[in-house]
PDB file of N, CA and C in Angstrom:
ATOM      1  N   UNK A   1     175.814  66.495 195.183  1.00  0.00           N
ATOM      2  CA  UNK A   1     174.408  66.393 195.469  1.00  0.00           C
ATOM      3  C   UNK A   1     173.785  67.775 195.616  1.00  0.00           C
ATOM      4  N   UNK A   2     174.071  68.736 196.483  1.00  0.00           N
ATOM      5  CA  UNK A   2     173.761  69.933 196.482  1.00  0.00           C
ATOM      6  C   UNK A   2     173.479  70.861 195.181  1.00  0.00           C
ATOM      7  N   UNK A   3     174.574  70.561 194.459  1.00  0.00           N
ATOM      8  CA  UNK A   3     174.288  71.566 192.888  1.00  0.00           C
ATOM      9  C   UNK A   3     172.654  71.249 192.287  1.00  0.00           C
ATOM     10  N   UNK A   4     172.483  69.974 192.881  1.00  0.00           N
ATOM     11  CA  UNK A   4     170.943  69.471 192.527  1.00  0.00           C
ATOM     12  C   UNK A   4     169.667  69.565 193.177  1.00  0.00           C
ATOM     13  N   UNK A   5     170.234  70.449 194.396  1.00  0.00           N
ATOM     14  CA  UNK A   5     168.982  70.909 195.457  1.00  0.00           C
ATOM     15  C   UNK A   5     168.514  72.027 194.933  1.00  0.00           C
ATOM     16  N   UNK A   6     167.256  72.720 194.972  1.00  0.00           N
ATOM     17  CA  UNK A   6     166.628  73.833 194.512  1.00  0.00           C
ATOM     18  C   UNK A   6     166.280  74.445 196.151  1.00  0.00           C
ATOM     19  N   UNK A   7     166.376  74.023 197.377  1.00  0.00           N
ATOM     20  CA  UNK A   7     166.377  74.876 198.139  1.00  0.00           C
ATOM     21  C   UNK A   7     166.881  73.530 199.672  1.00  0.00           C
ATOM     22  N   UNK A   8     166.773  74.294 200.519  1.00  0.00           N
ATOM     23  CA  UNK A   8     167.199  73.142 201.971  1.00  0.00           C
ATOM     24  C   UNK A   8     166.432  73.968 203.015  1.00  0.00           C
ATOM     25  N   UNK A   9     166.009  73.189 203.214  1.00  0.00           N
ATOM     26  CA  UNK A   9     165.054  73.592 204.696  1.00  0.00           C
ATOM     27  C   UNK A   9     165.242  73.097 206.207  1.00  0.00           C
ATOM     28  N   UNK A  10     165.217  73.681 206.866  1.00  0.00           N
ATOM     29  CA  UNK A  10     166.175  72.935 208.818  1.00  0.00           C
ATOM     30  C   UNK A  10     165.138  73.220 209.364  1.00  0.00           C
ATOM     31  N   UNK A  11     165.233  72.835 210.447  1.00  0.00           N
ATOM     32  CA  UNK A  11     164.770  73.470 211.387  1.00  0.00           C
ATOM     33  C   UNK A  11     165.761  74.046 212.484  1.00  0.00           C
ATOM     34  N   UNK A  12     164.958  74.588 213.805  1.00  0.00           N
ATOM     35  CA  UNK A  12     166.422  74.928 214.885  1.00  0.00           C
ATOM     36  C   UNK A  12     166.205  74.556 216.020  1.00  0.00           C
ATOM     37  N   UNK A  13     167.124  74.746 217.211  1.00  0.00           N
ATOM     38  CA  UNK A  13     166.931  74.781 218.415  1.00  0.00           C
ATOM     39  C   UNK A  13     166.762  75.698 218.969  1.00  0.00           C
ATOM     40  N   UNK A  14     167.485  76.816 218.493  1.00  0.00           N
ATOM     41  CA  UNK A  14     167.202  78.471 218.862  1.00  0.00           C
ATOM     42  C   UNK A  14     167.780  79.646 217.564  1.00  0.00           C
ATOM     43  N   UNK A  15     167.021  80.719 217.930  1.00  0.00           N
ATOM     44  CA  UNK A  15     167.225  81.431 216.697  1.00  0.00           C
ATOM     45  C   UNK A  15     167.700  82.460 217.579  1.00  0.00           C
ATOM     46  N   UNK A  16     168.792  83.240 217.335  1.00  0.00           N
ATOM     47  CA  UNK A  16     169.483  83.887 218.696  1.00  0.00           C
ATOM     48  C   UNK A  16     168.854  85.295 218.439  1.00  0.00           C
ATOM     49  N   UNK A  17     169.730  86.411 218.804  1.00  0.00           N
ATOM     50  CA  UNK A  17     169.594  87.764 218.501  1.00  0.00           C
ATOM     51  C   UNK A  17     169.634  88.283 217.433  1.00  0.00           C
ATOM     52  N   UNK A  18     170.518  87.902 216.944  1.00  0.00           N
ATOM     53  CA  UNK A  18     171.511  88.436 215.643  1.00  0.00           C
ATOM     54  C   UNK A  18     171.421  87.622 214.155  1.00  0.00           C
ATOM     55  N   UNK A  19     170.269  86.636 214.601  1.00  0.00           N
ATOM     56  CA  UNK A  19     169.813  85.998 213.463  1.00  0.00           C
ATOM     57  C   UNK A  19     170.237  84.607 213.165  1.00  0.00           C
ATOM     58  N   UNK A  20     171.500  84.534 213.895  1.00  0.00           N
ATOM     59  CA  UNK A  20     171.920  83.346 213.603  1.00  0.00           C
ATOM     60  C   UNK A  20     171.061  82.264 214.714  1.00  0.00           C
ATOM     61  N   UNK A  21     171.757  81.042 214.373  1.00  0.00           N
ATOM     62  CA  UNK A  21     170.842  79.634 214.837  1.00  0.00           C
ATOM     63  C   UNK A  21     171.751  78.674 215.514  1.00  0.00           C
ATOM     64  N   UNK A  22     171.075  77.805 216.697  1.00  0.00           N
ATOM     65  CA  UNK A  22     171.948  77.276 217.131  1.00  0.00           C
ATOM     66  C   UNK A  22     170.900  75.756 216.604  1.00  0.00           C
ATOM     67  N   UNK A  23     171.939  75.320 215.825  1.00  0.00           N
ATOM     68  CA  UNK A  23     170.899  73.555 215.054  1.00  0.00           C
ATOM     69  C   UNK A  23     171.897  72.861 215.324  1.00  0.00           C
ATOM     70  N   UNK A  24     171.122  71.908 215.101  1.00  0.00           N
ATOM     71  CA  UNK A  24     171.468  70.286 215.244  1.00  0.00           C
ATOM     72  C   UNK A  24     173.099  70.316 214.812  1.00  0.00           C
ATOM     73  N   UNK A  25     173.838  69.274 215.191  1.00  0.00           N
ATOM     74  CA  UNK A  25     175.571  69.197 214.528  1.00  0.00           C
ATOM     75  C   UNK A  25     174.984  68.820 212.858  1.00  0.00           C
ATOM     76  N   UNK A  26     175.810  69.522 212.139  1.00  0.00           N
ATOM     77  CA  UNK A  26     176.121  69.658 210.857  1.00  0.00           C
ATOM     78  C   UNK A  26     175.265  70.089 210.048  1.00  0.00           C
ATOM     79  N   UNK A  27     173.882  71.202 210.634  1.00  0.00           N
ATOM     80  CA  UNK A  27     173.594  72.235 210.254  1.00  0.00           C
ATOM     81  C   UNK A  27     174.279  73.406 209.355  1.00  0.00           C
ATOM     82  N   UNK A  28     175.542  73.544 209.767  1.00  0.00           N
ATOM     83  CA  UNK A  28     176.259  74.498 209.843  1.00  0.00           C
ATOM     84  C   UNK A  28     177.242  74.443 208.593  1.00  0.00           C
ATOM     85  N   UNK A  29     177.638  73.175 208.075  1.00  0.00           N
ATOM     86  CA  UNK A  29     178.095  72.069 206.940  1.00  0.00           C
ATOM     87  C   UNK A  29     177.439  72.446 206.066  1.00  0.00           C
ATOM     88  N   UNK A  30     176.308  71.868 206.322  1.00  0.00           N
ATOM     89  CA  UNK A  30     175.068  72.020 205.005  1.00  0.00           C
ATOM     90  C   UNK A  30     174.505  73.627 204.713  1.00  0.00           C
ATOM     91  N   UNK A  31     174.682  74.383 205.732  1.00  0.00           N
ATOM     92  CA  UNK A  31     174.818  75.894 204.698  1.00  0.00           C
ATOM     93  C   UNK A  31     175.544  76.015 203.892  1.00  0.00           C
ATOM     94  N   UNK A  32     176.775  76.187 204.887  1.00  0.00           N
ATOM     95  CA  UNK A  32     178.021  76.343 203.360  1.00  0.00           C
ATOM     96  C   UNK A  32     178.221  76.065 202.185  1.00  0.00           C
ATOM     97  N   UNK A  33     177.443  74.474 202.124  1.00  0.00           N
ATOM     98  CA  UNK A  33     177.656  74.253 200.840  1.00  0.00           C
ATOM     99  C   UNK A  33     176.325  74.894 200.027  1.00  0.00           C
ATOM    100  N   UNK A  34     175.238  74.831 200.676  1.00  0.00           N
ATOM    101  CA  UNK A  34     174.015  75.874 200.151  1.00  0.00           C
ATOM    102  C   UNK A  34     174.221  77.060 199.381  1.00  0.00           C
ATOM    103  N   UNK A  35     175.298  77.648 200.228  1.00  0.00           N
ATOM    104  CA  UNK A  35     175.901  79.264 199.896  1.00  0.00           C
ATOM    105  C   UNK A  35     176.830  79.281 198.883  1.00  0.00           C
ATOM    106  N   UNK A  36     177.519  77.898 198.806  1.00  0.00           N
ATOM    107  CA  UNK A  36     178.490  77.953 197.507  1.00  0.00           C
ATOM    108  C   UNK A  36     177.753  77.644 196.469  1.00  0.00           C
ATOM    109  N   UNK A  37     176.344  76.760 196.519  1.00  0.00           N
ATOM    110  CA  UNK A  37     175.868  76.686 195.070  1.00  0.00           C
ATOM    111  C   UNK A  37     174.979  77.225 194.765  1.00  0.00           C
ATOM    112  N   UNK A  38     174.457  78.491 195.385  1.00  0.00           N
ATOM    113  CA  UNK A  38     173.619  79.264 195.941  1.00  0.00           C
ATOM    114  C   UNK A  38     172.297  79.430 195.925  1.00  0.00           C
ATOM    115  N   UNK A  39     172.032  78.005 196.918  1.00  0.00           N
ATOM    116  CA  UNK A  39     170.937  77.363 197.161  1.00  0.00           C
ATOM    117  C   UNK A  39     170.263  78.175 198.506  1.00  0.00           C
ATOM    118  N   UNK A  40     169.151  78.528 198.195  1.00  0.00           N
ATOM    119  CA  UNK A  40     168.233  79.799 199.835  1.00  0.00           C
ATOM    120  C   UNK A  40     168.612  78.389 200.586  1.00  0.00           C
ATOM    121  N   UNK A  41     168.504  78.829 201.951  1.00  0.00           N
ATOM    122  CA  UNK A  41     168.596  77.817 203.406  1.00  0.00           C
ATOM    123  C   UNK A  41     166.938  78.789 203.894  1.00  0.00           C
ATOM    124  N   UNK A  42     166.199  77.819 204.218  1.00  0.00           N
ATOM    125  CA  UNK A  42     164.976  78.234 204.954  1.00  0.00           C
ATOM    126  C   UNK A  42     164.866  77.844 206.365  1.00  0.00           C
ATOM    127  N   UNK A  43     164.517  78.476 206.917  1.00  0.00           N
ATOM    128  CA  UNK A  43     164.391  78.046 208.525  1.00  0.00           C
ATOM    129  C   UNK A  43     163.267  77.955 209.126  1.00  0.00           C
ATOM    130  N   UNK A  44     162.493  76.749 209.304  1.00  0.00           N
ATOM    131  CA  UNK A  44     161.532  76.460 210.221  1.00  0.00           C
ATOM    132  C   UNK A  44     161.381  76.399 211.554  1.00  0.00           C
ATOM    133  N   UNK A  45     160.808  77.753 211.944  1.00  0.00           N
ATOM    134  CA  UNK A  45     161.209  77.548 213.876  1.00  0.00           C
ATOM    135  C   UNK A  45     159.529  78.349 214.174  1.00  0.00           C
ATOM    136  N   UNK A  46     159.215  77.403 215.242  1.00  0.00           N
ATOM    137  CA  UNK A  46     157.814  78.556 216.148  1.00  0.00           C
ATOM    138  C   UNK A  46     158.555  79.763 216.671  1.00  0.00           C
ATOM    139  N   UNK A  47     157.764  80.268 217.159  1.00  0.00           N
ATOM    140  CA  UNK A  47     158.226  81.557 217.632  1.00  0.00           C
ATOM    141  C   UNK A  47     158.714  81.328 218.856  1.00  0.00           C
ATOM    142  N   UNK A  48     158.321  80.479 219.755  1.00  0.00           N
ATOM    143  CA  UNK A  48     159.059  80.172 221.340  1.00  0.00           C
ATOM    144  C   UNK A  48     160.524  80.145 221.198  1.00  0.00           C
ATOM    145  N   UNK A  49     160.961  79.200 220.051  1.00  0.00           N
ATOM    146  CA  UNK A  49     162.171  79.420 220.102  1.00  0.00           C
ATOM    147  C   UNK A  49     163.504  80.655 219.488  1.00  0.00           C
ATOM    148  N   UNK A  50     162.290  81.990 219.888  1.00  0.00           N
ATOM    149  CA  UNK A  50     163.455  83.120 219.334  1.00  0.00           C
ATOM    150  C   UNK A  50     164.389  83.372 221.008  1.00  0.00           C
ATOM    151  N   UNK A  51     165.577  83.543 220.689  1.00  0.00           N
ATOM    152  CA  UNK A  51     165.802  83.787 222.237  1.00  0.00           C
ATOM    153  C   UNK A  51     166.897  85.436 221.893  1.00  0.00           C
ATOM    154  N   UNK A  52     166.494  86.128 223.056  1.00  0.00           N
ATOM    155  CA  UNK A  52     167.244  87.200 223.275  1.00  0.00           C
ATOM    156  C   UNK A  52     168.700  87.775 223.461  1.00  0.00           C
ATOM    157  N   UNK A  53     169.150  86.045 223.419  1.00  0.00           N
ATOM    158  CA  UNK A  53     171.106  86.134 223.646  1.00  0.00           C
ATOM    159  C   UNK A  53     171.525  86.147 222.170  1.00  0.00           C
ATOM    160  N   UNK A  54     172.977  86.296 222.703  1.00  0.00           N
ATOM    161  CA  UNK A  54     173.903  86.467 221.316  1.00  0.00           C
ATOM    162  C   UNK A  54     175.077  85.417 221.004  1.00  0.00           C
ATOM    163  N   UNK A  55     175.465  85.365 219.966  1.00  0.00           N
ATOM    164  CA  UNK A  55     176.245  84.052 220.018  1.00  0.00           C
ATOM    165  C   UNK A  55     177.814  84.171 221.255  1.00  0.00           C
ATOM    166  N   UNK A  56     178.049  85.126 221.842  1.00  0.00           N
ATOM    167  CA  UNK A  56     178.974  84.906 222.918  1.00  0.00           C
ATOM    168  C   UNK A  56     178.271  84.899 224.194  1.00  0.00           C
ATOM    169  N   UNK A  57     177.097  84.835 223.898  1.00  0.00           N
ATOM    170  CA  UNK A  57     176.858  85.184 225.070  1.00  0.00           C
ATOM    171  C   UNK A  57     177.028  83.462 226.202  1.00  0.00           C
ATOM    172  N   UNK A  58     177.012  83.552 227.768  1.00  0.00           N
ATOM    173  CA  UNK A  58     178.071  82.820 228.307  1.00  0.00           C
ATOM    174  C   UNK A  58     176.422  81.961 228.592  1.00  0.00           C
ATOM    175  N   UNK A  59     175.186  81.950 228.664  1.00  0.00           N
ATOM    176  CA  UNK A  59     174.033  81.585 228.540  1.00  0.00           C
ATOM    177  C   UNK A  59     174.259  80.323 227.196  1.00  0.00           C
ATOM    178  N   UNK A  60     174.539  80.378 226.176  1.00  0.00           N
ATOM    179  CA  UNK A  60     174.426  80.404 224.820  1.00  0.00           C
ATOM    180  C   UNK A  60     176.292  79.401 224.680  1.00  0.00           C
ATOM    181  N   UNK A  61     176.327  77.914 225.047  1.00  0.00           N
ATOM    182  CA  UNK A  61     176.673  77.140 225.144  1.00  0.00           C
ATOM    183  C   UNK A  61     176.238  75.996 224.754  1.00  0.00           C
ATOM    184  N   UNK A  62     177.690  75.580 223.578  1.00  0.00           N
ATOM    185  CA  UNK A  62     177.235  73.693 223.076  1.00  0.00           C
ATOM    186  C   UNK A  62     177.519  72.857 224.169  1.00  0.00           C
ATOM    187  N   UNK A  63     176.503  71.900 224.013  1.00  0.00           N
ATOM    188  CA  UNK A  63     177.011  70.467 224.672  1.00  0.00           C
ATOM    189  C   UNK A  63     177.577  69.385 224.182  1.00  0.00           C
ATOM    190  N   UNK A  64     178.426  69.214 225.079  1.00  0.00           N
ATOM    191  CA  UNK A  64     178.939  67.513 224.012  1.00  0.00           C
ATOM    192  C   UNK A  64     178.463  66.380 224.552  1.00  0.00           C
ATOM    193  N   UNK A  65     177.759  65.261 223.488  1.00  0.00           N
ATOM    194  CA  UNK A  65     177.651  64.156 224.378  1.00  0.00           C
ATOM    195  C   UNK A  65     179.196  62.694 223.420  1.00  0.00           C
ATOM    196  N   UNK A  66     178.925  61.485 223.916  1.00  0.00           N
ATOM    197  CA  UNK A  66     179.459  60.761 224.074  1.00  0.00           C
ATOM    198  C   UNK A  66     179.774  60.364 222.882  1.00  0.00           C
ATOM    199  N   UNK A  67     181.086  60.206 222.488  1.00  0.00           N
ATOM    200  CA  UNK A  67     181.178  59.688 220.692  1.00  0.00           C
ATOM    201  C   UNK A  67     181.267  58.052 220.747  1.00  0.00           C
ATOM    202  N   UNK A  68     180.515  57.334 221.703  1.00  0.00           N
ATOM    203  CA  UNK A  68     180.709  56.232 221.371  1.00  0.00           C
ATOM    204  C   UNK A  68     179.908  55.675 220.441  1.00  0.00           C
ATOM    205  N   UNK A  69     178.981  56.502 219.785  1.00  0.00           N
ATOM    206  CA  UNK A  69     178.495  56.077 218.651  1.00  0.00           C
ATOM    207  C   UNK A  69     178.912  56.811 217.138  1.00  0.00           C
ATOM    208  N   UNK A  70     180.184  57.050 217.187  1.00  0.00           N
ATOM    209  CA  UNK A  70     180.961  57.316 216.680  1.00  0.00           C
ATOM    210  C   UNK A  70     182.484  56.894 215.679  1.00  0.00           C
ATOM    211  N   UNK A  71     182.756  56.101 217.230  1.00  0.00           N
ATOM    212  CA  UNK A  71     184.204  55.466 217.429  1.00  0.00           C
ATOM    213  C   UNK A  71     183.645  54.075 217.905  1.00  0.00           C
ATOM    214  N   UNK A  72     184.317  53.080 217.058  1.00  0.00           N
ATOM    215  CA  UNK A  72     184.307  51.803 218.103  1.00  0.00           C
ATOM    216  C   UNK A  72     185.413  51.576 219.050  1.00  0.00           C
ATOM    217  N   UNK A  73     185.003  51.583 220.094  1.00  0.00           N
ATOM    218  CA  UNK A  73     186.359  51.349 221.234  1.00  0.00           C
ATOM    219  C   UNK A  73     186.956  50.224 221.601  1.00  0.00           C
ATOM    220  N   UNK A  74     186.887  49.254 220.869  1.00  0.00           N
ATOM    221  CA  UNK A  74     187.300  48.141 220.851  1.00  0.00           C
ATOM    222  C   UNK A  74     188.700  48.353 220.188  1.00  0.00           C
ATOM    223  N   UNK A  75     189.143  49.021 218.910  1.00  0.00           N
ATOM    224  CA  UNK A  75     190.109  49.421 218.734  1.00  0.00           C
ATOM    225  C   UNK A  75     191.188  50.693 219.789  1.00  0.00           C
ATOM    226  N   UNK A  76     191.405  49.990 220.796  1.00  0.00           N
ATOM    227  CA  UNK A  76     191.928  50.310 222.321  1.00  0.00           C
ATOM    228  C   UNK A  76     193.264  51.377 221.313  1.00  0.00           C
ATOM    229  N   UNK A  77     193.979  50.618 220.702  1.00  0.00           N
ATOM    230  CA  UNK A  77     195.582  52.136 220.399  1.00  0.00           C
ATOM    231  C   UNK A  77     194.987  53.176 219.373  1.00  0.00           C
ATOM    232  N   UNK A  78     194.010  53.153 218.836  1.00  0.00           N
ATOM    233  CA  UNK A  78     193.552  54.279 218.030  1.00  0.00           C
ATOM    234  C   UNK A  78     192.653  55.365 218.896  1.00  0.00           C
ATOM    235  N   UNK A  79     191.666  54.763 219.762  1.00  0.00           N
ATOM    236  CA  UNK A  79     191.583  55.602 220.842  1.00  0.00           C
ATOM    237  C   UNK A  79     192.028  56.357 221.609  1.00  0.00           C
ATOM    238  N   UNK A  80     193.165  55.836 222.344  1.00  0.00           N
ATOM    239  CA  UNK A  80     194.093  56.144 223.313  1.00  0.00           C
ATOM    240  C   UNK A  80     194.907  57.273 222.836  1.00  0.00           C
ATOM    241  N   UNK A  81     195.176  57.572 221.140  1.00  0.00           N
ATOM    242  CA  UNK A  81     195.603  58.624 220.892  1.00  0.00           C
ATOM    243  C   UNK A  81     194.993  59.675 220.202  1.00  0.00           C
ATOM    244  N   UNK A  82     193.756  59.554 220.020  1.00  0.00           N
ATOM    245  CA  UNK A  82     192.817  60.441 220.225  1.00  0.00           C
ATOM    246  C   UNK A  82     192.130  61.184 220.520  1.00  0.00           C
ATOM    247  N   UNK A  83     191.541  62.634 220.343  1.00  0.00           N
ATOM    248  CA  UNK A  83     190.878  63.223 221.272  1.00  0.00           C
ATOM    249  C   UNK A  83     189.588  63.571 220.385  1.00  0.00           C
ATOM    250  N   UNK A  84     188.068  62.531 220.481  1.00  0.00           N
ATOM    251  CA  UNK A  84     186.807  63.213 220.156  1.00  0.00           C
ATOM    252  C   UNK A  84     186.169  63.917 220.543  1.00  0.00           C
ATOM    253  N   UNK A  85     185.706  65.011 219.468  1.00  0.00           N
ATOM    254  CA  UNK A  85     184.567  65.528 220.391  1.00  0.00           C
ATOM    255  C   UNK A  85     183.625  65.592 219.338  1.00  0.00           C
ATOM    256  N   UNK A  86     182.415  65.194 220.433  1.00  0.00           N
ATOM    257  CA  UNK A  86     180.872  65.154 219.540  1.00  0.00           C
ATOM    258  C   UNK A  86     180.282  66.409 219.971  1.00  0.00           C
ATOM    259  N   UNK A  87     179.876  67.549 219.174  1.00  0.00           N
ATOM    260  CA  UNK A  87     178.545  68.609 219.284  1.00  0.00           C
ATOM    261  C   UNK A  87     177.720  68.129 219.177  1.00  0.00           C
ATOM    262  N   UNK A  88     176.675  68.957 220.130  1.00  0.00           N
ATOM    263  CA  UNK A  88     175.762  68.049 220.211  1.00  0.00           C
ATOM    264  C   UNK A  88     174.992  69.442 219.013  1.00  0.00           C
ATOM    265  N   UNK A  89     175.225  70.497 219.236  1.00  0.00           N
ATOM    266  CA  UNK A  89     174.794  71.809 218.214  1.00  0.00           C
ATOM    267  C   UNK A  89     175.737  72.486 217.572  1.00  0.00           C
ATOM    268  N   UNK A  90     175.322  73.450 216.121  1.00  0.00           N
ATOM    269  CA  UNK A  90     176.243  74.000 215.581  1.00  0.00           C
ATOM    270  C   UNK A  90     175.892  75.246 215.847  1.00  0.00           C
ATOM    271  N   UNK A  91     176.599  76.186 215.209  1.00  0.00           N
ATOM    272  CA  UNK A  91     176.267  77.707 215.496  1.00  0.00           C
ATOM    273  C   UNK A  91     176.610  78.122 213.506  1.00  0.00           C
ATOM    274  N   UNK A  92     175.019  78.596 213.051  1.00  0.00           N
ATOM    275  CA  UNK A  92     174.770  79.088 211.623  1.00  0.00           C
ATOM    276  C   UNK A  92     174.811  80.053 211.608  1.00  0.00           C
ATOM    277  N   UNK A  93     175.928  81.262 211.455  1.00  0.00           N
ATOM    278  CA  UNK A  93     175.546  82.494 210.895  1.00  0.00           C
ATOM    279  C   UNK A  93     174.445  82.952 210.338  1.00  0.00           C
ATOM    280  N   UNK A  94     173.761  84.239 210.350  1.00  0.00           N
ATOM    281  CA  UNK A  94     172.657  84.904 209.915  1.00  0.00           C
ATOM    282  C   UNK A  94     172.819  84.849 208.336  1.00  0.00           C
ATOM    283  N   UNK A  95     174.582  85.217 207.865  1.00  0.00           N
ATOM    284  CA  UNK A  95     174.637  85.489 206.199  1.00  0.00           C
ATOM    285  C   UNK A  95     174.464  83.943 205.608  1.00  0.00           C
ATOM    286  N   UNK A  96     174.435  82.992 206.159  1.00  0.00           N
ATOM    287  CA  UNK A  96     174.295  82.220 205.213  1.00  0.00           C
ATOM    288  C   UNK A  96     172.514  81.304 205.499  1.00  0.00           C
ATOM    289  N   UNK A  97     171.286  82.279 206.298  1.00  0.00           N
ATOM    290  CA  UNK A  97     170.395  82.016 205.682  1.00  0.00           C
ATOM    291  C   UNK A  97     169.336  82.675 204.766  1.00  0.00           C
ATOM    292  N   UNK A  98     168.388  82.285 204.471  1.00  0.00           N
ATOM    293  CA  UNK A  98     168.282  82.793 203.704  1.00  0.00           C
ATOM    294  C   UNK A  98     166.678  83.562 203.752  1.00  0.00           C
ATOM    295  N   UNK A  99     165.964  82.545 204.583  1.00  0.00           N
ATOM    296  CA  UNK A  99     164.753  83.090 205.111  1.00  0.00           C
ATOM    297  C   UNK A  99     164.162  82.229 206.151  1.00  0.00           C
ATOM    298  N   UNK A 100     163.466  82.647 207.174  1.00  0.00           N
ATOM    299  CA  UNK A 100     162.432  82.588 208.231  1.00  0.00           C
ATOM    300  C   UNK A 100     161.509  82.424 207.732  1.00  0.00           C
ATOM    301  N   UNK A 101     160.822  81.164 208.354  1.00  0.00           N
ATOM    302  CA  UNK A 101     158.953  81.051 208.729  1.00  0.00           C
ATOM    303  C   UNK A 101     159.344  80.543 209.923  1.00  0.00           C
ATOM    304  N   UNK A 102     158.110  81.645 210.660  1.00  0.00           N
ATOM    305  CA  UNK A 102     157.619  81.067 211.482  1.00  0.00           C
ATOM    306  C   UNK A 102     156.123  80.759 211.639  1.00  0.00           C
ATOM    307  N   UNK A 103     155.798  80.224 212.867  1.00  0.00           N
ATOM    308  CA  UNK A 103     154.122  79.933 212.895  1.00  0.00           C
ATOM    309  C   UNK A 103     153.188  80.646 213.204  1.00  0.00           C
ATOM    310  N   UNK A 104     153.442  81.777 212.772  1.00  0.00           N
ATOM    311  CA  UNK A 104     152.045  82.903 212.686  1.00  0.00           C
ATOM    312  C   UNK A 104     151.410  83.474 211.417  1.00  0.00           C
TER     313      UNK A 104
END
């Protein structure tokens, strides 16, 4: 599907220091493959959300929520030996976008 996109556009949750972005889970998916067929990634963010941290920084933390919309748990032995985890955000490197708008 991608070889057939002419560009991909996101939005974010935060646009850090260093350029990179903290988006939605599987943000981060859909660059890569952008970058392999080398499709621009555009980024739609206001300006409120530029923030001054960096991606280690200890501020600058994913959350996980609940994969029960994920997993059905009714299947009790496939669970039990399992360990999910749902992001609730990804973390996009700066090299794989490709340009900024913002709202000014």
């Amino acid at each position: 599907m991608m070889s057939r996109v002419n560009k991909v556009v996101i939005g974010t949750h935060t646009v850090l220091a260093n350029g990179g972005l903290k988006a939605i889970a599987g943000s981060h998916l859909v660059a890569l493959a952008a970058k392999y067929y080398n499709v621009p990634v555009i980024v739609l963010s206001p300006l409120y959300k530029l923030s001054p941290e960096y991606p280690r920084s200890v501020k600058i933390r994913n959350r996980f929520v609940s994969p029960e919309s994920l997993v059905d748990y009714s299947d009790g032995l496939f669970v039990e030996k399992t360990q999910i985890y749902n992001p609730l955000f990804d973390y996009v490197p700066p090299e794989l976008i490709s340009l900024f708008i913002f709202n000014m």
